[in-house]
C-alpha atoms as a PDB file:
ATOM      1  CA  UNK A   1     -15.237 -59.244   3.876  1.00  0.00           C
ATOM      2  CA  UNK A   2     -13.792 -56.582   1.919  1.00  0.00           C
ATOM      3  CA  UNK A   3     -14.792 -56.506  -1.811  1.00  0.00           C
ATOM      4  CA  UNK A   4     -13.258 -54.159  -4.177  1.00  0.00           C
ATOM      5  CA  UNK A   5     -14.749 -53.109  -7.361  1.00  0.00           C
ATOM      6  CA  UNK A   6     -12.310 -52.948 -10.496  1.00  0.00           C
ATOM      7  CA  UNK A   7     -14.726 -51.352 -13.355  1.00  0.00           C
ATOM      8  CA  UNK A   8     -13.764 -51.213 -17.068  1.00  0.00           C
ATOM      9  CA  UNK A   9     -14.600 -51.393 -20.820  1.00  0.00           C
ATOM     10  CA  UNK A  10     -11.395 -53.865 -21.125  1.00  0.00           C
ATOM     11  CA  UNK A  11     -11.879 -53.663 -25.085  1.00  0.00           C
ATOM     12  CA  UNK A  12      -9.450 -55.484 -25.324  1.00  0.00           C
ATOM     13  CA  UNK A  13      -7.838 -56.174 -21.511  1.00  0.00           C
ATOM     14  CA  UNK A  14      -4.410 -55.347 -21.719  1.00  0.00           C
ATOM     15  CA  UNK A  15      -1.095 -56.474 -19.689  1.00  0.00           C
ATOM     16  CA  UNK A  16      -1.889 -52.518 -17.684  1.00  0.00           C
ATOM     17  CA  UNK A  17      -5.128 -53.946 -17.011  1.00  0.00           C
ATOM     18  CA  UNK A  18      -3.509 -57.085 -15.473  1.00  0.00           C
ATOM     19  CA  UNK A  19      -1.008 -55.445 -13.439  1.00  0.00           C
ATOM     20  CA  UNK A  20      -4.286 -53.523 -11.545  1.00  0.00           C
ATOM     21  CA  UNK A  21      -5.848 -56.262 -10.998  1.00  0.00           C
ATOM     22  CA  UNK A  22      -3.158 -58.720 -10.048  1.00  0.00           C
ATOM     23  CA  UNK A  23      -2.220 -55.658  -7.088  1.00  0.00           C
ATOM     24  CA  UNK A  24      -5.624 -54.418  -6.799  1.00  0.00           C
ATOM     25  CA  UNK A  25      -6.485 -58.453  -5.692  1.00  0.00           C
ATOM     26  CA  UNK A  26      -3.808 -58.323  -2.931  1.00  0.00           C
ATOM     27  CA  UNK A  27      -6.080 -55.086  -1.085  1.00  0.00           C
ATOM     28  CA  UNK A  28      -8.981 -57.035  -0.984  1.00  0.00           C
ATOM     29  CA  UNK A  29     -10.686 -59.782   0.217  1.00  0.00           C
ATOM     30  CA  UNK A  30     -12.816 -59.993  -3.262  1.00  0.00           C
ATOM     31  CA  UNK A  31     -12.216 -58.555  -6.194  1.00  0.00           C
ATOM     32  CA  UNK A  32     -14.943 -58.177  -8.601  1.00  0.00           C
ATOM     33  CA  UNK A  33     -14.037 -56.944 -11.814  1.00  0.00           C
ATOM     34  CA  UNK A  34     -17.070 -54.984 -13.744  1.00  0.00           C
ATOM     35  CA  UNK A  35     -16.887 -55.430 -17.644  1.00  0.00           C
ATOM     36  CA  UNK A  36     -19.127 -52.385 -18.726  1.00  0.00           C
ATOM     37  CA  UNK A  37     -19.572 -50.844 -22.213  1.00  0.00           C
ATOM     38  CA  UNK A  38     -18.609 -47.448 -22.496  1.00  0.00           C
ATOM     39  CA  UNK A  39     -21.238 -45.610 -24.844  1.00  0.00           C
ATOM     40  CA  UNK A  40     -18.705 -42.911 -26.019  1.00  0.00           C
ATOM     41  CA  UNK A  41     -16.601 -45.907 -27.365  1.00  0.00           C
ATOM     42  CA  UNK A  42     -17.830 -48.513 -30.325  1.00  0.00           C
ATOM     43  CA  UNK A  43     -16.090 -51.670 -28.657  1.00  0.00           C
ATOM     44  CA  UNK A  44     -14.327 -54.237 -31.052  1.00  0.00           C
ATOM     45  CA  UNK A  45     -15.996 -57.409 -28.707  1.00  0.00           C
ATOM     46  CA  UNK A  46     -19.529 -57.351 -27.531  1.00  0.00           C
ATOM     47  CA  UNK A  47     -20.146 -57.423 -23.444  1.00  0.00           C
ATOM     48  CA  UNK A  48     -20.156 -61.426 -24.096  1.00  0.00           C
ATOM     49  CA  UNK A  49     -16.819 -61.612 -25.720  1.00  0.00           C
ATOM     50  CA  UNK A  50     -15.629 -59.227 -22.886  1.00  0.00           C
ATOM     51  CA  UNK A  51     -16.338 -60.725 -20.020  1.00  0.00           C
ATOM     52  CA  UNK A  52     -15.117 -64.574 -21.180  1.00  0.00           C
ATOM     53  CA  UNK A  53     -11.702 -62.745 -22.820  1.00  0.00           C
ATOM     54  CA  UNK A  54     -11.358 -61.013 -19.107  1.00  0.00           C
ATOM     55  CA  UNK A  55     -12.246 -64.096 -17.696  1.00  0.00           C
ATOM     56  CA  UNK A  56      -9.795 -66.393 -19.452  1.00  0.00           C
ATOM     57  CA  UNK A  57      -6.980 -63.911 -18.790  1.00  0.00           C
ATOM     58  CA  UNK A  58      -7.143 -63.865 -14.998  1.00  0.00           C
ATOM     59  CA  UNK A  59      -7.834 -67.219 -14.312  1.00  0.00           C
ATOM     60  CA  UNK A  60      -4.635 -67.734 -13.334  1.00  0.00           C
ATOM     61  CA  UNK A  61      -4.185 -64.761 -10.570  1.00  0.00           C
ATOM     62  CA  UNK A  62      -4.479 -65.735  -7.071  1.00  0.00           C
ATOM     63  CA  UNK A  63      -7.361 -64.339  -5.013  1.00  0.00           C
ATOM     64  CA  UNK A  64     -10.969 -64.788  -5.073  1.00  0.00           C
ATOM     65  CA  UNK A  65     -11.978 -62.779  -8.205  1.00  0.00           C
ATOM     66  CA  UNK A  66     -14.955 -62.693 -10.041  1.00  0.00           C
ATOM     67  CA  UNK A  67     -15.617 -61.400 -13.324  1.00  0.00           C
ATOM     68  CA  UNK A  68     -19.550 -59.805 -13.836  1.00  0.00           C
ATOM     69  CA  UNK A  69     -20.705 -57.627 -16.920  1.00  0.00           C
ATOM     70  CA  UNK A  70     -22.969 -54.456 -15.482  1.00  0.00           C
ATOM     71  CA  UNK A  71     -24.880 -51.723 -17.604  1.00  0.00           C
ATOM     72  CA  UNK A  72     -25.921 -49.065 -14.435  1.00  0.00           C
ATOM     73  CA  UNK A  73     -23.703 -46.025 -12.927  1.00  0.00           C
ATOM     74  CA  UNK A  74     -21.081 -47.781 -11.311  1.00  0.00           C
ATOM     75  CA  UNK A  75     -22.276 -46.668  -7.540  1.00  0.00           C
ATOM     76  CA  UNK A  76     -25.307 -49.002  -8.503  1.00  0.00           C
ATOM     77  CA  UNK A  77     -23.124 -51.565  -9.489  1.00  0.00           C
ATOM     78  CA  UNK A  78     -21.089 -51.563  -6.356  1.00  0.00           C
ATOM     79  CA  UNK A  79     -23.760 -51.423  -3.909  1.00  0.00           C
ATOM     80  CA  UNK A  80     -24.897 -54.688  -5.443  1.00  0.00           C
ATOM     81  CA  UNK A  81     -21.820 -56.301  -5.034  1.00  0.00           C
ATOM     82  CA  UNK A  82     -20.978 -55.130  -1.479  1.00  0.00           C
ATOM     83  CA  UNK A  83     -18.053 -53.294  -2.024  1.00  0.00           C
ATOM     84  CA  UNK A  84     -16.608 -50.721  -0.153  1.00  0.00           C
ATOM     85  CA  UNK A  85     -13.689 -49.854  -2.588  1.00  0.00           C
ATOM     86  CA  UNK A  86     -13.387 -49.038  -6.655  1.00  0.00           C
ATOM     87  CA  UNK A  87     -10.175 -49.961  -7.636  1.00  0.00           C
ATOM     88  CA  UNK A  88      -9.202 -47.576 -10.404  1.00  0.00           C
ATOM     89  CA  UNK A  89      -5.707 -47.865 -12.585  1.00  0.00           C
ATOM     90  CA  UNK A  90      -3.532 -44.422 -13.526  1.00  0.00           C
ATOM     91  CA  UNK A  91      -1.377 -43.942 -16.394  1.00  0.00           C
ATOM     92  CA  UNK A  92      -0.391 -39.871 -16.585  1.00  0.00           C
ATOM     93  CA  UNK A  93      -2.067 -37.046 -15.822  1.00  0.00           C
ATOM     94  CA  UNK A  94      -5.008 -37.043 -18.173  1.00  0.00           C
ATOM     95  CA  UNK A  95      -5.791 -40.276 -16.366  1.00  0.00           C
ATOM     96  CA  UNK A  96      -5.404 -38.673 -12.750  1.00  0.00           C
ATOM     97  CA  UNK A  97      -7.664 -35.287 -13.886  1.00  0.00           C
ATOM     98  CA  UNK A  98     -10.420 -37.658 -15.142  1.00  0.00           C
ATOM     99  CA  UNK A  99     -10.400 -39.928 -11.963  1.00  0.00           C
ATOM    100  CA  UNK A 100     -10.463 -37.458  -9.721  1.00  0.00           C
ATOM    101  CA  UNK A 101     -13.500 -35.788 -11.332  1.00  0.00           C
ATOM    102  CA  UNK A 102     -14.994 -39.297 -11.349  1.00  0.00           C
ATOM    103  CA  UNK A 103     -13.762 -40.488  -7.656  1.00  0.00           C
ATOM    104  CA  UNK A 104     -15.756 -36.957  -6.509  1.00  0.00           C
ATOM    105  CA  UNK A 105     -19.149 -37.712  -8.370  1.00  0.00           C
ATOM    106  CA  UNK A 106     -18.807 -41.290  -7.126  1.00  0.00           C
ATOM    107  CA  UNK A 107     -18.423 -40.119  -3.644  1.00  0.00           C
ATOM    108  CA  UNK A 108     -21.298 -37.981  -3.954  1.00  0.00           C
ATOM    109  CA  UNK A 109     -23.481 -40.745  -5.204  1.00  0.00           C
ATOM    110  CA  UNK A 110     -22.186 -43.329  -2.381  1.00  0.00           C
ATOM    111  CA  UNK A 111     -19.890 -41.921  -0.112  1.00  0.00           C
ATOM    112  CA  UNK A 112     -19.475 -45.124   1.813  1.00  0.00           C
ATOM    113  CA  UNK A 113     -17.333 -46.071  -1.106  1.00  0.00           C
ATOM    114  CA  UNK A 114     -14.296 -45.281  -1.421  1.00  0.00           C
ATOM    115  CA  UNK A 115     -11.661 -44.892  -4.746  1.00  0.00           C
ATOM    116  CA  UNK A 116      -7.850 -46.237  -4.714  1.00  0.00           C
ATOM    117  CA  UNK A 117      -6.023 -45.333  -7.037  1.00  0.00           C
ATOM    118  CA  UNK A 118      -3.019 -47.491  -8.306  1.00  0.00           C
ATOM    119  CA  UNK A 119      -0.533 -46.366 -10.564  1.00  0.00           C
ATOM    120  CA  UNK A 120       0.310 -48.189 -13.324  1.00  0.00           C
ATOM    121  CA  UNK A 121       3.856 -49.734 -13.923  1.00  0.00           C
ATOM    122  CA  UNK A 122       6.377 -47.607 -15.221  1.00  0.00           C
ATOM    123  CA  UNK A 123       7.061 -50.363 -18.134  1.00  0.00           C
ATOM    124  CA  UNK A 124       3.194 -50.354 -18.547  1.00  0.00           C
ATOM    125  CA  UNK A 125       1.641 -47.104 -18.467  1.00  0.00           C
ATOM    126  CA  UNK A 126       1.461 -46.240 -21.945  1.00  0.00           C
ATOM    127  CA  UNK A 127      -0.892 -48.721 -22.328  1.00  0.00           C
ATOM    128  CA  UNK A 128      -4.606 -48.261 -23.477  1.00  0.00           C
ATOM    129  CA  UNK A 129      -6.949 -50.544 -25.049  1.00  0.00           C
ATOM    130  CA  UNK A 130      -7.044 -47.649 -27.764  1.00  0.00           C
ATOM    131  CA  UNK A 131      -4.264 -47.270 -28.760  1.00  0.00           C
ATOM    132  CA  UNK A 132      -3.804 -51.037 -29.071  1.00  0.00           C
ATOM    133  CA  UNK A 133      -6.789 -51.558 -31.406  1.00  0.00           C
ATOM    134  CA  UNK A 134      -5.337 -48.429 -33.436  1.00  0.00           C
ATOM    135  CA  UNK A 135      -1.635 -50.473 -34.053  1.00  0.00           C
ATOM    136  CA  UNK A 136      -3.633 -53.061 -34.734  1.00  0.00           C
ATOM    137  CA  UNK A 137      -5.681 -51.663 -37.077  1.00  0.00           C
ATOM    138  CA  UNK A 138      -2.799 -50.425 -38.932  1.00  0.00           C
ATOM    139  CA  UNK A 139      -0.966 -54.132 -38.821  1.00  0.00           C
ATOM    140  CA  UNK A 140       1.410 -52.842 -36.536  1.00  0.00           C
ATOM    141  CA  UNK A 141       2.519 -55.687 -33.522  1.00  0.00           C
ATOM    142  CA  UNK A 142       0.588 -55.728 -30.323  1.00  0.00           C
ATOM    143  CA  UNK A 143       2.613 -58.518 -28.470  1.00  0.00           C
ATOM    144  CA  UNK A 144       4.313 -56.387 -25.950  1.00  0.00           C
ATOM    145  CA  UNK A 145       0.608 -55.114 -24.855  1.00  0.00           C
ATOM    146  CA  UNK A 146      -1.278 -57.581 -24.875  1.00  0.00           C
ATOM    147  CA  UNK A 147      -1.617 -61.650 -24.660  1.00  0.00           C
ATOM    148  CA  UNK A 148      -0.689 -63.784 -26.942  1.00  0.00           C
ATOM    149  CA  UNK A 149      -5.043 -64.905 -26.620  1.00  0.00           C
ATOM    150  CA  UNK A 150      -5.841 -61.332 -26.592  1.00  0.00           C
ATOM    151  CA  UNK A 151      -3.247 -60.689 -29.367  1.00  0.00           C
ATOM    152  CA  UNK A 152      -5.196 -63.539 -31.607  1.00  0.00           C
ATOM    153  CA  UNK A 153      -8.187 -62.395 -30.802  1.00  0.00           C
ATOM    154  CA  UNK A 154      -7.803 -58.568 -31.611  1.00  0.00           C
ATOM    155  CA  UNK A 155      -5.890 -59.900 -34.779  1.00  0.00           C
ATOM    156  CA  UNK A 156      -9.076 -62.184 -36.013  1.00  0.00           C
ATOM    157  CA  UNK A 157     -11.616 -59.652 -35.208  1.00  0.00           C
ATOM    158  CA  UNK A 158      -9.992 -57.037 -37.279  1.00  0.00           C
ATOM    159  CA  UNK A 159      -9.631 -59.485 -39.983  1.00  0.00           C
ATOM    160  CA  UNK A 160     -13.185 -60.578 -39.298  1.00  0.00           C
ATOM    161  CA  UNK A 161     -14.747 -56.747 -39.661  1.00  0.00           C
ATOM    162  CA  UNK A 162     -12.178 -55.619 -42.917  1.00  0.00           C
ATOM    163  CA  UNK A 163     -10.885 -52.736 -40.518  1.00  0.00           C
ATOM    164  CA  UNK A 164      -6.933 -53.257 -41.297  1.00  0.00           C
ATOM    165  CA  UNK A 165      -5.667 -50.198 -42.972  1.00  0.00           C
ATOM    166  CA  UNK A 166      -2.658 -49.538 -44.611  1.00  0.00           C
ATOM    167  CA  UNK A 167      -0.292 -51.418 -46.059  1.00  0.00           C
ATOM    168  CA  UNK A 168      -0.367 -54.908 -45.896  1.00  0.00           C
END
């Protein structure tokens, strides 16, 4: 069985995010998608809130695909699931000179792992959960980004933490 590993903060999981992992589920047998917390980034939803707003959102993709939370170096984390492929998404450049970097470290770690990379859809790769929580932040509309779930969810938690700015 071929499992791929699709690893991620997903804070919040985006409609880029989907389109990886609705392809990225067509390469493999399994695709296990690793909710992690980035510690350079202060996420807006716990590891909890994550992993049940990743799950909820690709419940409806065909494929076997599981969702896991994981707090180790990613190698680690895909040794323990079996895989023999990270599935990584790119957006632009900066994306490709940052995966590349990583894709080399990984493969010195495990080199019986290998890195894909997909490339984002054209209508999707501006995309990043950053930049959505910024608009947010700011009031301005994250429908065309994100789910209308994800979209209420962002929306509430920003109301829940005071963090709008602006005007209202």
């Amino acid at each position: 069985m071929r499992i791929g590993v699709y690893p991620g903060t997903f804070d919040p999981i985006t409609l880029g995010h989907m389109d990886i992992i609705r392809r990225g589920a067509k390469l493999v047998d399994r695709l296990v998608i690793g909710v992690t917390t980035n510690i350079s980034k202060s996420p807006l939803f716990d590891d909890e809130e994550r992993i049940a707003m990743v799950r909820h959102e690709v419940a409806a993709i065909e494929g076997d695909i599981r969702v896991v939370g994981f707090n180790s170096l990613l190698m680690d984390f895909a040794e323990r699931e079996g895989a023999s492929v990270i599935v990584r998404g790119l957006r632009a450049v900066a994306d490709f000179e940052y995966e590349y970097q990583m894709a080399g470290m990984n493969q010195q770690l495990n080199d019986r792992v290998e890195t894909v990379f997909l490339m984002a859809d054209v209508g999707l790769q501006p995309i990043a959960s950053r930049l959505v929580k910024e608009i947010a932040i700011f009031g301005g509309e994250i429908h065309k980004f994100v789910t209308p779930a994800v979209r209420e969810a962002v929306e509430r938690r920003i109301a829940e933490r005071g963090l709008r700015q602006g005007e209202p």
